[in-house]
N, C-alpha and C. Protein backbone atom coordinates (compact mmCIF):
# COMPACT_ATOMS: atom_id res chain seq x y z
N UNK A 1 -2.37 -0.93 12.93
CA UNK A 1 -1.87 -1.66 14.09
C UNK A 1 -0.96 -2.79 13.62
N UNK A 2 0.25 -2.47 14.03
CA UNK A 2 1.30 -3.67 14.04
C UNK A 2 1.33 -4.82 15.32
N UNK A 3 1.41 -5.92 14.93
CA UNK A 3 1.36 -7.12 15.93
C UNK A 3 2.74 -7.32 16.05
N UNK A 4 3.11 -6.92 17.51
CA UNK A 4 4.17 -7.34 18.22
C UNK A 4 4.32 -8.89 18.23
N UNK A 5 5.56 -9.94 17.49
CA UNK A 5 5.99 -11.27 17.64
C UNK A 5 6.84 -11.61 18.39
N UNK A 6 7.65 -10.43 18.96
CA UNK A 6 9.30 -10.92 19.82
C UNK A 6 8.82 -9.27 21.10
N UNK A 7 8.83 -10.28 22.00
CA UNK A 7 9.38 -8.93 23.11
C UNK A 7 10.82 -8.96 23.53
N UNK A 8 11.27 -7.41 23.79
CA UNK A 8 12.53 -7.56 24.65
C UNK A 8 12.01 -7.42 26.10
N UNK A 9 12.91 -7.46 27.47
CA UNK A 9 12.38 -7.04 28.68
C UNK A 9 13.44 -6.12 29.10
N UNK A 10 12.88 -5.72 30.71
CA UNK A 10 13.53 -4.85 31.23
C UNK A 10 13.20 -4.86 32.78
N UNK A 11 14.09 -5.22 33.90
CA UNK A 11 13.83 -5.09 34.92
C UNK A 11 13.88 -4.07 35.14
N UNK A 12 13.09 -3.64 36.44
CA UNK A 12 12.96 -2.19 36.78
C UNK A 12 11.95 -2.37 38.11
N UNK A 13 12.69 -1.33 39.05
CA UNK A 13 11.90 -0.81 40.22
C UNK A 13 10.71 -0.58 40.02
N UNK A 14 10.20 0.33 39.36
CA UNK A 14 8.96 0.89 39.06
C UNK A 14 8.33 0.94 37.58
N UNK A 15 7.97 0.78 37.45
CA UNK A 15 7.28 0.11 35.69
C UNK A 15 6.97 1.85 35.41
N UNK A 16 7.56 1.89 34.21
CA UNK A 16 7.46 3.18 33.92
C UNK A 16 5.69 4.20 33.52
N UNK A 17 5.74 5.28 33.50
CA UNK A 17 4.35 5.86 33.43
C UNK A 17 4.44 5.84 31.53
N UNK A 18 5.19 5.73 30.74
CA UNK A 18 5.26 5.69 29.41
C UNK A 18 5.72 4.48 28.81
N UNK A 19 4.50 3.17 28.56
CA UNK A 19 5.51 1.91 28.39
C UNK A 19 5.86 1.85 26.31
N UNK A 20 7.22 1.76 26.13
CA UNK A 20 7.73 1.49 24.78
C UNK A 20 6.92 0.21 24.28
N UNK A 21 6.34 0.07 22.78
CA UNK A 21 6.04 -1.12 22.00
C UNK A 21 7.24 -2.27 22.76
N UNK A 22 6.75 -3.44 22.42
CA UNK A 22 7.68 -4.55 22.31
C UNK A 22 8.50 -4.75 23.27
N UNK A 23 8.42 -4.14 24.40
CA UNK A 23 9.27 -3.94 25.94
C UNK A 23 8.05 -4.56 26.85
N UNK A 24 8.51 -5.77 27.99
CA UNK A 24 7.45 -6.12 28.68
C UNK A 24 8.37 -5.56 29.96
N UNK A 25 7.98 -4.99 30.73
CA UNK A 25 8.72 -4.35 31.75
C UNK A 25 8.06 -4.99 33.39
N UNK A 26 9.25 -5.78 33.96
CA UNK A 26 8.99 -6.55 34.85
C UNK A 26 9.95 -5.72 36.32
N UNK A 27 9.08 -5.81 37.44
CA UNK A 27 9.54 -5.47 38.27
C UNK A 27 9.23 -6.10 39.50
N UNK A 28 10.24 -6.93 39.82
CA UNK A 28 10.58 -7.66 41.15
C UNK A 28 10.10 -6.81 42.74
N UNK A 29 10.49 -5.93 42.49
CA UNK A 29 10.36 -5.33 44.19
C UNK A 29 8.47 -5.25 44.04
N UNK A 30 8.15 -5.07 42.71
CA UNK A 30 5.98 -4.61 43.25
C UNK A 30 5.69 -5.98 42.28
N UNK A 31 6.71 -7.28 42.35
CA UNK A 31 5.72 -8.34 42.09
C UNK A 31 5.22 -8.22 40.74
N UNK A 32 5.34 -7.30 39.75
CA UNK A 32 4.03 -7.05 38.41
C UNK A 32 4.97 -6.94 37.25
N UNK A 33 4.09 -7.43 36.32
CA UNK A 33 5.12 -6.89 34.62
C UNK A 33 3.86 -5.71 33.97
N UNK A 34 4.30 -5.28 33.21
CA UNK A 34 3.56 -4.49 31.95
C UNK A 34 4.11 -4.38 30.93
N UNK A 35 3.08 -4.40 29.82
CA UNK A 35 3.47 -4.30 28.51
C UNK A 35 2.34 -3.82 28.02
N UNK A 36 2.88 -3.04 26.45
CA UNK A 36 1.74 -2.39 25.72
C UNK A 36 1.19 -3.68 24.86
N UNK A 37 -0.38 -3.73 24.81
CA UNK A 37 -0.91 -5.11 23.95
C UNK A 37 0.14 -5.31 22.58
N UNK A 38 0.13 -6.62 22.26
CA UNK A 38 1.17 -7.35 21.46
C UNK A 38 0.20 -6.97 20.57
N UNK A 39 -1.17 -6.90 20.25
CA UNK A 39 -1.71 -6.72 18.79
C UNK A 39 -1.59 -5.14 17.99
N UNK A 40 -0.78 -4.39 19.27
CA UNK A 40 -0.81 -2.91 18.53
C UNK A 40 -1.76 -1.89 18.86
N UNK A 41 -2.82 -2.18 19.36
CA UNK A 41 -3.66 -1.28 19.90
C UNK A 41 -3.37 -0.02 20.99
N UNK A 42 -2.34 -0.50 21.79
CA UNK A 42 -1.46 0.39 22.30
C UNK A 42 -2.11 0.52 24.18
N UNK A 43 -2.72 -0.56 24.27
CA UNK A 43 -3.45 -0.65 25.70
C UNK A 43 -2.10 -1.06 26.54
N UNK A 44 -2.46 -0.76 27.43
CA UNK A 44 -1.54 -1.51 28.92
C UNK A 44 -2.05 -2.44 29.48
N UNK A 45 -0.94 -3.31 29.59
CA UNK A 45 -1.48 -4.92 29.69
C UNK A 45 -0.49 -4.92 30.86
N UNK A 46 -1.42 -5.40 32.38
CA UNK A 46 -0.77 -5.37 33.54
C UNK A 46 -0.94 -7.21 33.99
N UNK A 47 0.47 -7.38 34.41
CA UNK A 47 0.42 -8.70 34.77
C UNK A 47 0.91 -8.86 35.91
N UNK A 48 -0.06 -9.48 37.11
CA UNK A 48 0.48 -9.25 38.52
C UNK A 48 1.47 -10.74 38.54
N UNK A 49 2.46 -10.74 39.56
CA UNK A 49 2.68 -12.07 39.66
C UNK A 49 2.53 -12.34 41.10
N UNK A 50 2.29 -14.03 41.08
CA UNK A 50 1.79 -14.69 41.80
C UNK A 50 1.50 -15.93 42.50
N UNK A 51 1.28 -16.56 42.82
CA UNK A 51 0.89 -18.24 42.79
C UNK A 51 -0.82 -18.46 42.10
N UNK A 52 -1.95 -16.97 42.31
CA UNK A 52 -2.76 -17.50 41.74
C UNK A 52 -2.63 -16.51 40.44
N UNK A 53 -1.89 -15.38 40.11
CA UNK A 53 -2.32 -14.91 39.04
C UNK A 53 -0.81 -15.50 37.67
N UNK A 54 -0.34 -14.37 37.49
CA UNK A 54 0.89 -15.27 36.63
C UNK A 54 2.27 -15.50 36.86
N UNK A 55 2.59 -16.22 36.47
CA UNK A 55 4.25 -16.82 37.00
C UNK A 55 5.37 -16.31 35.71
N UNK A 56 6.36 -16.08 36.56
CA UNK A 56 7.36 -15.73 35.37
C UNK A 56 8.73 -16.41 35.29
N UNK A 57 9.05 -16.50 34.07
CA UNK A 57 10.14 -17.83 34.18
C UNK A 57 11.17 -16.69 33.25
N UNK A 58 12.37 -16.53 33.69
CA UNK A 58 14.00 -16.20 33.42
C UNK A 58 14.61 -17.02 33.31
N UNK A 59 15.09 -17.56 31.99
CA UNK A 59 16.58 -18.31 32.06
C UNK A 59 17.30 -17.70 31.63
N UNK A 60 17.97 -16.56 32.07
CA UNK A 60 19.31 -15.48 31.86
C UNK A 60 19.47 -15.04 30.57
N UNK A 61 18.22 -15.39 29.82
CA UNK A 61 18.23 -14.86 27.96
C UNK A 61 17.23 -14.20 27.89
N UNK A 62 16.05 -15.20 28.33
CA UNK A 62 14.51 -14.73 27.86
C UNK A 62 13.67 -14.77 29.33
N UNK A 63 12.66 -14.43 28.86
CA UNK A 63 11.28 -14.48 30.03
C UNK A 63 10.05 -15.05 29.16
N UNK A 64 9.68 -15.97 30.13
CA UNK A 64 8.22 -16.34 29.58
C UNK A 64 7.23 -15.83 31.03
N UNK A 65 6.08 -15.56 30.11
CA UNK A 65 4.98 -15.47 31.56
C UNK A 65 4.20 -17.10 31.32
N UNK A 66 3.48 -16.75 32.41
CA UNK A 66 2.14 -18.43 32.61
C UNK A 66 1.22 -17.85 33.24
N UNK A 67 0.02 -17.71 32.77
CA UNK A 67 -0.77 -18.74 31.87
C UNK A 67 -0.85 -17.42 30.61
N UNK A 68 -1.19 -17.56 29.94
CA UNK A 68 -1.78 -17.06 28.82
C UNK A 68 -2.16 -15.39 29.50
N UNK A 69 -1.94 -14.87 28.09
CA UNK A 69 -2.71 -13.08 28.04
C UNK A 69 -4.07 -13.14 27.61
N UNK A 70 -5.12 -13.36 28.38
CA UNK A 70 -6.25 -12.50 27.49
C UNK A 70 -6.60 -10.92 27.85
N UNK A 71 -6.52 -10.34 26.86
CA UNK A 71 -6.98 -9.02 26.67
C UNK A 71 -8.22 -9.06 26.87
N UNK A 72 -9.33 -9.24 27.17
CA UNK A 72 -10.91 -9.62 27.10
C UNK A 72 -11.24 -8.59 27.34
N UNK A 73 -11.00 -7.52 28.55
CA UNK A 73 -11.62 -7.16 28.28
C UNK A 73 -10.80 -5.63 27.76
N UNK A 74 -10.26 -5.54 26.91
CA UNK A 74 -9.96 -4.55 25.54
C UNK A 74 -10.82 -4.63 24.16
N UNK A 75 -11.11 -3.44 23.78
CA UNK A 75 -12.07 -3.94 22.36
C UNK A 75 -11.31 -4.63 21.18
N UNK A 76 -9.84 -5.14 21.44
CA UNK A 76 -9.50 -6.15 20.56
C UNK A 76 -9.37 -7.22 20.72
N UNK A 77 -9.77 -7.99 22.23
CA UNK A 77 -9.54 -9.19 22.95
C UNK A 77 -8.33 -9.86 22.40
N UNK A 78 -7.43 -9.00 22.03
CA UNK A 78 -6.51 -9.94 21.96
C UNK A 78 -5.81 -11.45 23.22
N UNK A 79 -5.45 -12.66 22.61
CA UNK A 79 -4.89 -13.42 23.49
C UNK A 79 -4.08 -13.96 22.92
N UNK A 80 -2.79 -14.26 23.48
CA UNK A 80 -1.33 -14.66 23.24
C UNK A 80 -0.93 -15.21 24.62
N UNK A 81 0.34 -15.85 24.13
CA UNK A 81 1.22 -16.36 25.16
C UNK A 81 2.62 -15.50 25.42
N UNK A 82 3.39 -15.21 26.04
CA UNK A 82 4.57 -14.80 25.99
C UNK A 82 5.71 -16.20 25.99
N UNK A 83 6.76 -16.49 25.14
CA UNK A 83 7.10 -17.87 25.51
C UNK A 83 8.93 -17.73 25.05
N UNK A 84 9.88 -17.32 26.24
CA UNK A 84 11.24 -16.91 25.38
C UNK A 84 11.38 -15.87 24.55
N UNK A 85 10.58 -14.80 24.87
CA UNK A 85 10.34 -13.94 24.24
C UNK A 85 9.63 -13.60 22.86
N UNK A 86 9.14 -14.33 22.99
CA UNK A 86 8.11 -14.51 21.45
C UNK A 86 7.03 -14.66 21.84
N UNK A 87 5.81 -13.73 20.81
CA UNK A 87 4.72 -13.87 21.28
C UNK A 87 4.00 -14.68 20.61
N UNK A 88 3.31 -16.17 20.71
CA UNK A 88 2.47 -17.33 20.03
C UNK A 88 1.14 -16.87 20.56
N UNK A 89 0.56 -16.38 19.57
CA UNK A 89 -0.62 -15.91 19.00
C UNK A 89 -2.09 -17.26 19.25
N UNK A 90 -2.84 -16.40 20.02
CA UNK A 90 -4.22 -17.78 20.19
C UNK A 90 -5.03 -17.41 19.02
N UNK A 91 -5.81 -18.52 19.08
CA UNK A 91 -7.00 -18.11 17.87
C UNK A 91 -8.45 -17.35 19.04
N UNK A 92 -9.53 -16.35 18.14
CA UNK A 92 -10.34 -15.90 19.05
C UNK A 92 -11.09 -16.43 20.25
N UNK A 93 -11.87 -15.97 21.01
CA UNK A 93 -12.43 -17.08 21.84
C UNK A 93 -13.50 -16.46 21.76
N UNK A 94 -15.00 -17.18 22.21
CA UNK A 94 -16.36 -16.82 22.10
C UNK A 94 -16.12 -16.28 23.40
N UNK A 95 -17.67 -15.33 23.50
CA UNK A 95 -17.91 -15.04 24.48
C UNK A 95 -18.41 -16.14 25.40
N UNK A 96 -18.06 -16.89 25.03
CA UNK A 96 -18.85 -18.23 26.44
C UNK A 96 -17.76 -18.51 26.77
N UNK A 97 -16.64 -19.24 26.08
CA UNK A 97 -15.35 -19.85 26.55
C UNK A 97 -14.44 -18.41 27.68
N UNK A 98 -14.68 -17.25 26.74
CA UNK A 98 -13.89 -15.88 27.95
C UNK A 98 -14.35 -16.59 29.55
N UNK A 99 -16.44 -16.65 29.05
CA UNK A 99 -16.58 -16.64 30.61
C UNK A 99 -16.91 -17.70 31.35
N UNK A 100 -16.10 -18.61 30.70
CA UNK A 100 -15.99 -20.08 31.82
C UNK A 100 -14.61 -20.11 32.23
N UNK A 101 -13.37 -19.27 31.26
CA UNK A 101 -11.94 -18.82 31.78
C UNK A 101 -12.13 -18.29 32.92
N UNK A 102 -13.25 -17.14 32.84
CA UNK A 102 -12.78 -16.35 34.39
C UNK A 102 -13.72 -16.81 35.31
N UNK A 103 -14.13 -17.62 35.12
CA UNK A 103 -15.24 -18.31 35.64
C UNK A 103 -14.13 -19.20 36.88
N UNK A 104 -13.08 -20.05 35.64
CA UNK A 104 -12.01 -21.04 36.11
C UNK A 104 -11.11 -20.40 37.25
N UNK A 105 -10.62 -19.43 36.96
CA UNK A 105 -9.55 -18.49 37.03
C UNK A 105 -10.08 -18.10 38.69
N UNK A 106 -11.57 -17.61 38.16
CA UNK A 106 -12.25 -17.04 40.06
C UNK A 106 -11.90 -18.01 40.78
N UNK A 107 -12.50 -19.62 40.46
CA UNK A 107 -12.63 -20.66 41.26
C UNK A 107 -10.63 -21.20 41.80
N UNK A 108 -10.20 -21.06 40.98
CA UNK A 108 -9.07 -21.64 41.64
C UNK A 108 -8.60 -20.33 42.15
N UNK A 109 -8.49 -19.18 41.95
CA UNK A 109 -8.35 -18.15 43.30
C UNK A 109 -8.86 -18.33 44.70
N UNK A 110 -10.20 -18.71 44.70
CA UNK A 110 -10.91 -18.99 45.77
C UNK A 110 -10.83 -20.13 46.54
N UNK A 111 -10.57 -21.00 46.05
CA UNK A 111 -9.67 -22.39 46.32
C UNK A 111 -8.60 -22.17 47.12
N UNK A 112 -7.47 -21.69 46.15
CA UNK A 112 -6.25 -21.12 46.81
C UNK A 112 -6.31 -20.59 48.16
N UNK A 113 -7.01 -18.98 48.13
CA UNK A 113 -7.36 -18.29 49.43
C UNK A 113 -8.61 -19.08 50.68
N UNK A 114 -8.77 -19.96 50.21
CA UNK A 114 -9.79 -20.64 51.03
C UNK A 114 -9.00 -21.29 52.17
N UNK A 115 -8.06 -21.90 51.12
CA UNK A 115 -7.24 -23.18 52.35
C UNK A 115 -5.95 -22.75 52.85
N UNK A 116 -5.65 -21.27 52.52
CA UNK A 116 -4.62 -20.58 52.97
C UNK A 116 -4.61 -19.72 53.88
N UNK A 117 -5.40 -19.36 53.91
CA UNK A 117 -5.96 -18.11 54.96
C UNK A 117 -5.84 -18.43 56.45
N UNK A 118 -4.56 -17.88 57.16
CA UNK A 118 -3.72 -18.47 58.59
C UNK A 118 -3.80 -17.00 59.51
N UNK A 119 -4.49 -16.58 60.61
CA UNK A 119 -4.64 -15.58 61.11
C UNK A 119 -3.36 -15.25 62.13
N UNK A 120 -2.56 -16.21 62.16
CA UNK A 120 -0.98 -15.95 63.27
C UNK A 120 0.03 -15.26 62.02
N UNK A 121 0.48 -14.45 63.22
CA UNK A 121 1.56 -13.68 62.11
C UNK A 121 2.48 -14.43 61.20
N UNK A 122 2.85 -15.84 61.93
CA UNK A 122 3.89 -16.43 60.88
C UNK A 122 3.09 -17.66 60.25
N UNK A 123 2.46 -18.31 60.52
CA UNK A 123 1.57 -19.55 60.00
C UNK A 123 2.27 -20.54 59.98
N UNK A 124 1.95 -21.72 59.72
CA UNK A 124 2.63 -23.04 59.58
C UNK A 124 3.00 -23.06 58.25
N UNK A 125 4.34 -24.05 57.95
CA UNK A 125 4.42 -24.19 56.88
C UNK A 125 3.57 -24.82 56.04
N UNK A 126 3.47 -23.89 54.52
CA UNK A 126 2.32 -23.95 53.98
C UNK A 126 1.35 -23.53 53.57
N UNK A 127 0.92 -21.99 54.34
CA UNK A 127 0.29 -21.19 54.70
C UNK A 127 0.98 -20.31 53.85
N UNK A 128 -0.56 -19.63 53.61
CA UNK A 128 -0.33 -18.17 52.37
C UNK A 128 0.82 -17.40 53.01
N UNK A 129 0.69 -17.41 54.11
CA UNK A 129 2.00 -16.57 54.83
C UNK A 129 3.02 -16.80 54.30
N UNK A 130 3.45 -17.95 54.59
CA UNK A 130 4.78 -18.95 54.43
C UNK A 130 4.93 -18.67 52.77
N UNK A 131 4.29 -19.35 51.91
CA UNK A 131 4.19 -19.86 51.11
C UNK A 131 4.50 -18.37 50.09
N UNK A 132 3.78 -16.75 50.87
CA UNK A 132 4.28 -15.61 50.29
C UNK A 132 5.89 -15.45 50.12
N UNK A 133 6.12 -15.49 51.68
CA UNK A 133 7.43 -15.34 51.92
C UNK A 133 8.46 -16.19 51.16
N UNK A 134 7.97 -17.31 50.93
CA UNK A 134 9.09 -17.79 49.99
C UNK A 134 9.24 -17.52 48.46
N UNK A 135 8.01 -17.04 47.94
CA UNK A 135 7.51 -16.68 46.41
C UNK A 135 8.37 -15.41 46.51
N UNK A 136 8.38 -14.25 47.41
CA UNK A 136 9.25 -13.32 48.18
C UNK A 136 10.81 -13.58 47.61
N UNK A 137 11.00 -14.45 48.29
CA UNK A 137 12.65 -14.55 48.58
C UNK A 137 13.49 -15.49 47.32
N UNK A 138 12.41 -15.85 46.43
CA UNK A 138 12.87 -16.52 45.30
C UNK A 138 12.71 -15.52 44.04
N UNK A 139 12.13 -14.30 44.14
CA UNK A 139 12.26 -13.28 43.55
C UNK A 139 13.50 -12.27 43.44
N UNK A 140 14.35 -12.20 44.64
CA UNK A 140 15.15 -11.80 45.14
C UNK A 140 16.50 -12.40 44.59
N UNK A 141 16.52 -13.45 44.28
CA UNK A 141 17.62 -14.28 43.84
C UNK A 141 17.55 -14.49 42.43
């Protein structure tokens, strides 16, 4: 197993059914990236985007994602960052620290959807509604 250090990307409609090493393949219209794990193992590493899951940053060269990759649950747990296209490598994590991450990770999901949740078709500004639609339309541009 070779450890991927530099990704290239690739926009695309539909994230392909065969993903290439070292290609993180991001697609705007379904919101998600994928890439094969950076440690070589050859898993598919799906990254939704989001306001609570990960954010992706383009400055017309590179892509970074946010927050962090953990692989946890792959039998190599790998975890990295994606950052300008380079992958900065974490050190391991115990099994306690994994599960106070997703521990974290649940709670501010639930947070999020707690105080967002607007049952009128358009919601006030502010509202998961709203607040989709613009995450939406800044994708687009």
């Amino acid at each position: 197993m070779t450890r991927v250090q530099e990704l290239s990307y690739e926009f695309c409609e539909f994230i392909p059914e065969e993903l290439q090493p070292g290609v993180l393949y991001i697609s705007g219209t379904y919101s998600t990236t994928a890439h094969l794990c950076c440690c070589g193992c050859g898993e598919k590493v799906v990254a939704p985007l989001s306001p609570v899951d990960w954010q992706l940053e383009f400055d017309g060269r590179s892509v970074s994602l946010y927050p962090s990759i953990g692989n946890w649950g792959f039998p190599c747990e790998s975890h990295y960052w994606i950052r300008r296209n380079q992958v900065r490598w974490a050190p391991k994590w115990s099994t306690e620290r994994i599960d106070r991450g997703r521990e974290r990770d649940q709670h501010r999901r639930d947070v999020y959807f707690e105080h967002d949740l607007v049952p009128t078709d358009e919601g006030p500004p502010g509202s998961l509604l709203s607040r989709f639609r613009q995450f939406l339309s800044r994708l687009r541009t």
